[in-house]
Protein backbone atom coordinates (compact mmCIF):
# COMPACT_ATOMS: atom_id res chain seq x y z
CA UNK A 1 -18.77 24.50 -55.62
CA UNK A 2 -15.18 24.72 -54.48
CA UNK A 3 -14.51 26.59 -51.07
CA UNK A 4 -11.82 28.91 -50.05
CA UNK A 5 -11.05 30.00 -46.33
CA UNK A 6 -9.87 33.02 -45.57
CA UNK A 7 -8.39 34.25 -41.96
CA UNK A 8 -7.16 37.66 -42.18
CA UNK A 9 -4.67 38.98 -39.50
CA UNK A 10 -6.63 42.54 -39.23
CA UNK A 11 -10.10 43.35 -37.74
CA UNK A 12 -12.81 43.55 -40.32
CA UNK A 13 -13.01 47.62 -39.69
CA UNK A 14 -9.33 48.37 -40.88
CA UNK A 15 -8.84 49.68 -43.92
CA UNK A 16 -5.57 47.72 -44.20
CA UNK A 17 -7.26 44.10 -44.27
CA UNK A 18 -9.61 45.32 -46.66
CA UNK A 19 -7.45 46.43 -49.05
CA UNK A 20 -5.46 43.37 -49.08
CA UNK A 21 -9.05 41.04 -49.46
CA UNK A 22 -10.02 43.32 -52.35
CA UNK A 23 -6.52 42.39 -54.09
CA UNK A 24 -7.28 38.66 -53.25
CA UNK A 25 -11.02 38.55 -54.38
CA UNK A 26 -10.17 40.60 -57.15
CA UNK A 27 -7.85 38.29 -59.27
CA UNK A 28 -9.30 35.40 -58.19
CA UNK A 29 -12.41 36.81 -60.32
CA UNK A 30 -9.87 37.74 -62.82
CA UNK A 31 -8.96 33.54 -62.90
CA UNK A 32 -12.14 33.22 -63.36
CA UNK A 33 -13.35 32.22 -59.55
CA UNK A 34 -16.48 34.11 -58.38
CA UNK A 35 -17.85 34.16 -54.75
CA UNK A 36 -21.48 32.45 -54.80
CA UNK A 37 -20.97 31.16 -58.25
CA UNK A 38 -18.54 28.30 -58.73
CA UNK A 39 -16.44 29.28 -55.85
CA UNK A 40 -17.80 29.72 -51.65
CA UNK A 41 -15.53 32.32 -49.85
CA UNK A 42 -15.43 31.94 -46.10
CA UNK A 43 -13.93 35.00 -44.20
CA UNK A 44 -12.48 35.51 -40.53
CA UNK A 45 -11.10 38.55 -39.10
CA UNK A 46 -9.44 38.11 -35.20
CA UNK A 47 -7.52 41.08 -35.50
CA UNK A 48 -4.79 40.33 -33.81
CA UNK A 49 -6.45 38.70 -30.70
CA UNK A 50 -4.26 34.80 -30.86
CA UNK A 51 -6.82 33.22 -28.85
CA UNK A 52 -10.00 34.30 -31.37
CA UNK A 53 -7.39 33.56 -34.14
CA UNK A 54 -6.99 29.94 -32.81
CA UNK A 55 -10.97 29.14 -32.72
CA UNK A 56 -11.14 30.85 -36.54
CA UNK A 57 -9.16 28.65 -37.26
CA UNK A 58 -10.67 25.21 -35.88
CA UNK A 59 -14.09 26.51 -37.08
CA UNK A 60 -12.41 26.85 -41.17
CA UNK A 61 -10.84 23.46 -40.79
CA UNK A 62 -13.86 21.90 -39.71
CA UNK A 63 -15.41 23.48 -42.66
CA UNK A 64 -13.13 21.59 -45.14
CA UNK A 65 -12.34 24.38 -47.65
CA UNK A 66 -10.34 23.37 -50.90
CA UNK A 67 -7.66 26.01 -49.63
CA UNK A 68 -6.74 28.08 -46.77
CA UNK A 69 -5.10 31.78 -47.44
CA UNK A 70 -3.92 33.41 -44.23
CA UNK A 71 -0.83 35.75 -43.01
CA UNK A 72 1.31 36.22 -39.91
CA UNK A 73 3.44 33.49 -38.44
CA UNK A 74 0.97 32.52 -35.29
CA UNK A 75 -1.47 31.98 -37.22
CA UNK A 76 0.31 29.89 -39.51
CA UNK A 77 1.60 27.52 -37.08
CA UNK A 78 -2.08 27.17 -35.56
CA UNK A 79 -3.48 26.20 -39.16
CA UNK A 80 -0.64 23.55 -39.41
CA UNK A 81 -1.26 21.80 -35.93
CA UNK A 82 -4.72 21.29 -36.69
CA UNK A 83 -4.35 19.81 -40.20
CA UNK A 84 -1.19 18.89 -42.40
CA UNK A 85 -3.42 17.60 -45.11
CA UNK A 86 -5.64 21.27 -46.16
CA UNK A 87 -3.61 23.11 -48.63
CA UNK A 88 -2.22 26.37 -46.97
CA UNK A 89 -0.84 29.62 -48.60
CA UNK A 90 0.21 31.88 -46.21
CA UNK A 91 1.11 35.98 -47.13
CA UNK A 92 3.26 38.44 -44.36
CA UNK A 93 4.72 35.06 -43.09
CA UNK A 94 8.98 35.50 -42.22
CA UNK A 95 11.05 32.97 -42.05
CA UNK A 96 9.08 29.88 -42.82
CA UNK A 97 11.71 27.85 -42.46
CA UNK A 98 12.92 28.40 -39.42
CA UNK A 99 9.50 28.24 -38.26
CA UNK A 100 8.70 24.74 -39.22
CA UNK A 101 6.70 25.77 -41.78
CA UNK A 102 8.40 23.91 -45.01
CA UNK A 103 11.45 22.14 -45.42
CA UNK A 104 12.56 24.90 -48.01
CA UNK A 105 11.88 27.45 -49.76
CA UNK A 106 12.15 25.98 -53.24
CA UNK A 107 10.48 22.52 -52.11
CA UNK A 108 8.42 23.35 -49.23
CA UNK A 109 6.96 19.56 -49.21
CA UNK A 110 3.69 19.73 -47.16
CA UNK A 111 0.70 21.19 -47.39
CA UNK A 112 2.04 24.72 -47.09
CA UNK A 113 3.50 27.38 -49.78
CA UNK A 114 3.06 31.46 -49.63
CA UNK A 115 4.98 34.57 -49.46
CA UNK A 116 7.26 35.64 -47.01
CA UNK A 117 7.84 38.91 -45.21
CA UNK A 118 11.24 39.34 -44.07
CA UNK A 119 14.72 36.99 -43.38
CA UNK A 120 16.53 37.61 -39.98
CA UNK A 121 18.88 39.75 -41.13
CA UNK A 122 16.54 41.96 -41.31
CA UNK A 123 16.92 42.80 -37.46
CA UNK A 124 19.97 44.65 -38.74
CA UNK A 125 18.73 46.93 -41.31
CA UNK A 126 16.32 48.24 -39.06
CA UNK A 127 18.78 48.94 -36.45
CA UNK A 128 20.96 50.56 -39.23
CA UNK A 129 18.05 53.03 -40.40
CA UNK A 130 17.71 53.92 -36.56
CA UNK A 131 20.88 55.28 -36.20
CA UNK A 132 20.96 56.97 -39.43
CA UNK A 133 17.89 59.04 -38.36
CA UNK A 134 18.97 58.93 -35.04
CA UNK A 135 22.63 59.14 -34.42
CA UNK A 136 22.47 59.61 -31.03
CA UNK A 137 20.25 56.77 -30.19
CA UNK A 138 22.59 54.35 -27.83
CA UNK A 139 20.14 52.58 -26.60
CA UNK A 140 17.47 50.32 -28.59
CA UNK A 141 14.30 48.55 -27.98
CA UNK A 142 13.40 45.83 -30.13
CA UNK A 143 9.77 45.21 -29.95
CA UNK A 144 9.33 41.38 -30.49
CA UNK A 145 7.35 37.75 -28.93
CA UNK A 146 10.14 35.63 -27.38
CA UNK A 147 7.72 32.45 -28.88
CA UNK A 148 8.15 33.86 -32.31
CA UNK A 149 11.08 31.59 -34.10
CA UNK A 150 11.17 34.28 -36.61
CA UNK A 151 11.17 37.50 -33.92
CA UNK A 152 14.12 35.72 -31.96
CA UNK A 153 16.64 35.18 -35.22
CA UNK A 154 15.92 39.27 -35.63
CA UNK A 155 16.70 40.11 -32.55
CA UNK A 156 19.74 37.83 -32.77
CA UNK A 157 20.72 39.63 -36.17
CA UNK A 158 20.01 43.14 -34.42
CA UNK A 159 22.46 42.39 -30.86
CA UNK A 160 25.24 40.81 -33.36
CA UNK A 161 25.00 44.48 -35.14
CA UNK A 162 24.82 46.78 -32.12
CA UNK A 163 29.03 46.70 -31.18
CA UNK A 164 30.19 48.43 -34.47
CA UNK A 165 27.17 50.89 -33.96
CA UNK A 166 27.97 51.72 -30.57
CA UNK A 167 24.42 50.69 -29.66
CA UNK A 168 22.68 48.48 -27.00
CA UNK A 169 19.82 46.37 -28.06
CA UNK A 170 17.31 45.17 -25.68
CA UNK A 171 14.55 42.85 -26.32
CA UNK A 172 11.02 44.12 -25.14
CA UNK A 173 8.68 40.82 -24.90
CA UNK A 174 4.84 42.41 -25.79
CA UNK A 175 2.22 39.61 -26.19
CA UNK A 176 -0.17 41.74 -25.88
CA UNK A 177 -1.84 45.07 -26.69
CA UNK A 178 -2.76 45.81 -22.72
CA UNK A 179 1.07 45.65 -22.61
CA UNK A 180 1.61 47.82 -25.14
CA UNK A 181 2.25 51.35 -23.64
CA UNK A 182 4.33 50.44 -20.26
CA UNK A 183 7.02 48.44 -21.84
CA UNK A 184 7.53 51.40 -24.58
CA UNK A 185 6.92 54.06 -21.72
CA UNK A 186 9.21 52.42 -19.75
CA UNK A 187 11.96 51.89 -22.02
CA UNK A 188 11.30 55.53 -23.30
CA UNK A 189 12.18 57.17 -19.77
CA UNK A 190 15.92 56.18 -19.50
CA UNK A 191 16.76 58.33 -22.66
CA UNK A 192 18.67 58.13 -25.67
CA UNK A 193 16.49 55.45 -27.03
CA UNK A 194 15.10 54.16 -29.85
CA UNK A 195 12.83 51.28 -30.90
CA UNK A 196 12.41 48.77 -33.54
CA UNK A 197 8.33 47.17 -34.10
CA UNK A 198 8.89 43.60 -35.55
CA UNK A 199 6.14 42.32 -37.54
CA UNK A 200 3.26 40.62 -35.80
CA UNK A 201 -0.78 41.25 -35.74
CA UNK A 202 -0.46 42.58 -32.38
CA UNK A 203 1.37 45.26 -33.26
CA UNK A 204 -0.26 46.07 -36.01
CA UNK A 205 -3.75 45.99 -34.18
CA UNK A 206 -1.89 48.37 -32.04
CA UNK A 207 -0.51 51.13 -34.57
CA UNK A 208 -1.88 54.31 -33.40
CA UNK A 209 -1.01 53.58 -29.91
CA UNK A 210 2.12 52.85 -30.43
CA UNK A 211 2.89 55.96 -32.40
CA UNK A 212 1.53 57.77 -30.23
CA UNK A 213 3.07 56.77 -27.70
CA UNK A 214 6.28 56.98 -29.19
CA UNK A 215 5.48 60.85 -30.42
CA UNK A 216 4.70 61.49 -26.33
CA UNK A 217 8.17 60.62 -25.79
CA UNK A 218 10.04 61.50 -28.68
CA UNK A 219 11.15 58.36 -29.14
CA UNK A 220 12.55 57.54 -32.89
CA UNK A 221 10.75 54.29 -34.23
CA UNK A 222 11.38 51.85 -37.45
CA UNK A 223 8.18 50.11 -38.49
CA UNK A 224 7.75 47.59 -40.70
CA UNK A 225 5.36 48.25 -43.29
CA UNK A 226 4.25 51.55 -45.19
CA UNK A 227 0.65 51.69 -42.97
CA UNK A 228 2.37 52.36 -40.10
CA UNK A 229 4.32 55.30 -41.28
CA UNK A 230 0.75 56.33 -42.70
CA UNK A 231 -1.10 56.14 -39.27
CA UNK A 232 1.66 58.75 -37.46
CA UNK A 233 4.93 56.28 -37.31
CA UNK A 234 8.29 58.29 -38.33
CA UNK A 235 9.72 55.56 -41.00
CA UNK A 236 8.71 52.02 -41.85
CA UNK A 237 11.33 49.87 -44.34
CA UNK A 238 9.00 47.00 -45.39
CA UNK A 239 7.42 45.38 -48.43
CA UNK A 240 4.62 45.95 -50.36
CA UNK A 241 2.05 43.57 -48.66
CA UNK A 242 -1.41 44.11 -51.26
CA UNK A 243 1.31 42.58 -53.90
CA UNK A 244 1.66 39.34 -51.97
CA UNK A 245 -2.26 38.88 -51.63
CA UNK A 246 -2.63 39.20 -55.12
CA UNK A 247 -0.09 36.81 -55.78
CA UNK A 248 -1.71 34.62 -53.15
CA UNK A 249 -4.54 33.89 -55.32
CA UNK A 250 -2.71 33.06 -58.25
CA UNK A 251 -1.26 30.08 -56.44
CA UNK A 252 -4.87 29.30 -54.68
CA UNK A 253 -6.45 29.05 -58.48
CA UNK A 254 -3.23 26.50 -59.30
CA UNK A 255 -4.05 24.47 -56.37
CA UNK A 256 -7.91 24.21 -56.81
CA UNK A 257 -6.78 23.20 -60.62
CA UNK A 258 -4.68 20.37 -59.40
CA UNK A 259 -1.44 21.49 -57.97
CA UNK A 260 -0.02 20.30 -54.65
CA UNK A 261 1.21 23.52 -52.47
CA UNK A 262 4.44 21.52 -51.65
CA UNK A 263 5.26 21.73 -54.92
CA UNK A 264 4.67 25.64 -55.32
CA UNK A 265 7.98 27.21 -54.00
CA UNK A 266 7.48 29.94 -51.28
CA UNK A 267 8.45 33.24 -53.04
CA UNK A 268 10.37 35.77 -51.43
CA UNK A 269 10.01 39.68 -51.85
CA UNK A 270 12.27 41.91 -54.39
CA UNK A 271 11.27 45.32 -53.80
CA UNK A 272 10.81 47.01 -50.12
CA UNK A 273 9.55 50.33 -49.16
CA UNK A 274 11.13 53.08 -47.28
CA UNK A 275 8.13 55.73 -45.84
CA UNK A 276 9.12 58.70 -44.12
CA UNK A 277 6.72 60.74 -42.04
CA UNK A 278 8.30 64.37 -41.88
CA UNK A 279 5.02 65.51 -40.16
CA UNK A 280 6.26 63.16 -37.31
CA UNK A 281 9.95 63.98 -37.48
CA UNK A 282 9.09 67.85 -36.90
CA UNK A 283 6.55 66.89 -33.67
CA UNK A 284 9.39 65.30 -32.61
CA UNK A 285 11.84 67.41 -33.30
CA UNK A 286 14.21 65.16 -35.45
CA UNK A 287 15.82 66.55 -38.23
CA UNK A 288 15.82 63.74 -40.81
CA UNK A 289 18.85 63.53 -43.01
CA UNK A 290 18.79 65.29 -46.10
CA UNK A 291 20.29 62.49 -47.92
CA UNK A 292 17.97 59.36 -46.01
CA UNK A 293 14.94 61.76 -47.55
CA UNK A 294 16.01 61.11 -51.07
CA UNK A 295 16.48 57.50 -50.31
CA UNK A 296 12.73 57.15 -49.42
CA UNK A 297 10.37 56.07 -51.74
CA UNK A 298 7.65 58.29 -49.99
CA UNK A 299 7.69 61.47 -47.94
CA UNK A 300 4.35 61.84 -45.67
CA UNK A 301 4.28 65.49 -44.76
C-alpha cells in the first residue's frame, strides 16, 4: 500500500482546508487511488501555528510516505531541510525560486514540484487596487514576515510603486496572530491609511480578526484570496486555490507511477479573482468605483 502525507496550512475546523482536501482526495479517487485500499492517507492540520507545523512535519517524514502534498512557503522550506530525497508537491507556494525551493520553474531538479501562488510583482497590483478603491489612501501598510524570501521581493515591488502613486509603503513585520491587532491598530490611528495582507497561514488563521479590525477603523484592505473577502474583508485579488489542489494530485498519481518531481515543472496560475465585499464598503463608508465593480468577478453584498 502506497502512502501519501498530507500537511495542510489550515486548522482541521475551517471550512477552507476542507474544501481544498475534498478537491485533493477527490481526483486522486478519480486516478484511481483510494484511502484504505491501495493507497494510506496521512493528514496534519497546524493551522498556521510554525512551531506545530515544524513537528507535523518531522513526524510525516519519519513516516516515509511515497509523497508529500503541502502549501505555504514555511512550511515548504521545513519539509525540504528535513529530507531532499521524499518527493514534495507543494500548492499556495510564491516564488519558489527565490525561495530555494527549485532551480526553475521548468526544471525544478530536486525532490520538489507544485503550484505557485503569486510572483513579486504582485506587491504592486495590490497597491494599485488600493488606491483605486481608495484614492485618498497616502499611506500603506503592507502586512508581511521579514523571513519570508517571497514577502520581502513584494514589498520591494510595492515601495518601487509607491512614488508615481503618491503613496508611502511601510512594512508591518506580524509573526504572529497575538500580534495581529496592535500593529494594524496602530498603523490604523495615524490616518489616511490603507493595508495590504500578503499571503501566509498566519494570516489566514487570522481572517476574521483582521477584518474586523480593519472595519473598527475603517481602514481599506486588499486580501489575497476570495475567502477573505467572504469572511468580512472589502476586496481580495488572488487565485483560485481548490484548482491547484486538484491539480496537486494529478502530479502525486504521476509520481507514485514513476515520475521524478524534478522533472514535473512547477506550474504557475492563469486566471485570478477579484471579490468585492459591498456589505463591507458601506460599514465603512467607501464608495467603491462604479467601474472597479464591473471589473470584479464577484460582488458580496
Amino acid at each position: 500500500m502506497r502512502r501519501i502525507a498530507v500537511l495542510m496550512p489550515f486548522a482541521t475546523t475551517d471550512p477552507e482546508g476542507q474544501m481544498r482536501l475534498a478537491a485533493l482526495l477527490d481526483t486522486l479517487q478519480g486516478l484511481g487511488w483510494i484511502d484504505g485500499k491501495n493507497v494510506r492517507i496521512e493528514l496534519r492540520w497546524p493551522a498556521g501555528d510554525f512551531a506545530r507545523a515544524k513537528s507535523d512535519a518531522a513526524e510525516l517524514i519519519s513516516w516515509t510516505p511515497d509523497a508529500i502534498v503541502t502549501g505555504s512557503n514555511p512550511v515548504v522550506a521545513e519539509l525540504l531541510r528535513l529530507t531532499r530525497t521524499i518527493p514534495i508537491v507543494f500548492c499556495q507556494v510564491s516564488d519558489p525560486v527565490a525561495g530555494g525551493f527549485v532551480r526553475s520553474l521548468a526544471r525544478p531538479g530536486s525532490n520538489v514540484t507544485g503550484f505557485t501562488n503569486f510572483e513579486s510583482g504582485m506587491g504592486s497590483k495590490w497597491l494599485d487596487l488600493l488606491k483605486e478603491i481608495a484614492p485618498h489612501v497616502s499611506r500603506v501598510g503592507v502586512l508581511y514576515l521579514p523571513e519570508a524570501p517571497s514577502h520581502v521581493e513584494m514589498l520591494r515591488a510595492a515601495e518601487a510603486a509607491a512614488g508615481p502613486r503618491a503613496v508611502s509603503v511601510s512594512g508591518l513585520a506580524v509573526r504572529n496572530a497575538g500580534q495581529l491587532e496592535r500593529a494594524i491598530t496602530t498603523f490604523a490611528s495615524q490616518g489616511d491609511s490603507g493595508l495590504v495582507v500578503l499571503p501566509h497561514p498566519i494570516y489566514q488563521a487570522g481572517r476574521e480578526l483582521i477584518a474586523e479590525v480593519a472595519l473598527r477603523h475603517r481602514l481599506p484592505v486588499i486580501y489575497p484570496f476570495r475567502y477573505f473577502a467572504v469572511q468580512g474583508g472589502l476586496v481580495s485579488y488572488g487565485i483560485d486555490q481548490i484548482d491547484q489542489w486538484r491539480a496537486a494530485a494529478g502530479y502525486v498519481d504521476r509520481i507514485l507511477k514513476g515520475e521524478k518531481p524534478g522533472d514535473l515543472p512547477v506550474q504557475q496560475p492563469t486566471k485570478f479573482q477579484l471579490v468585492v465585499n459591498l456589505k463591507t464598503a458601506k460599514e465603512m463608508g467607501l464608495i467603491i468605483p462604479e467601474s472597479f465593480l464591473i471589473r470584479a468577478d464577484e460582488v458580496i453584498e
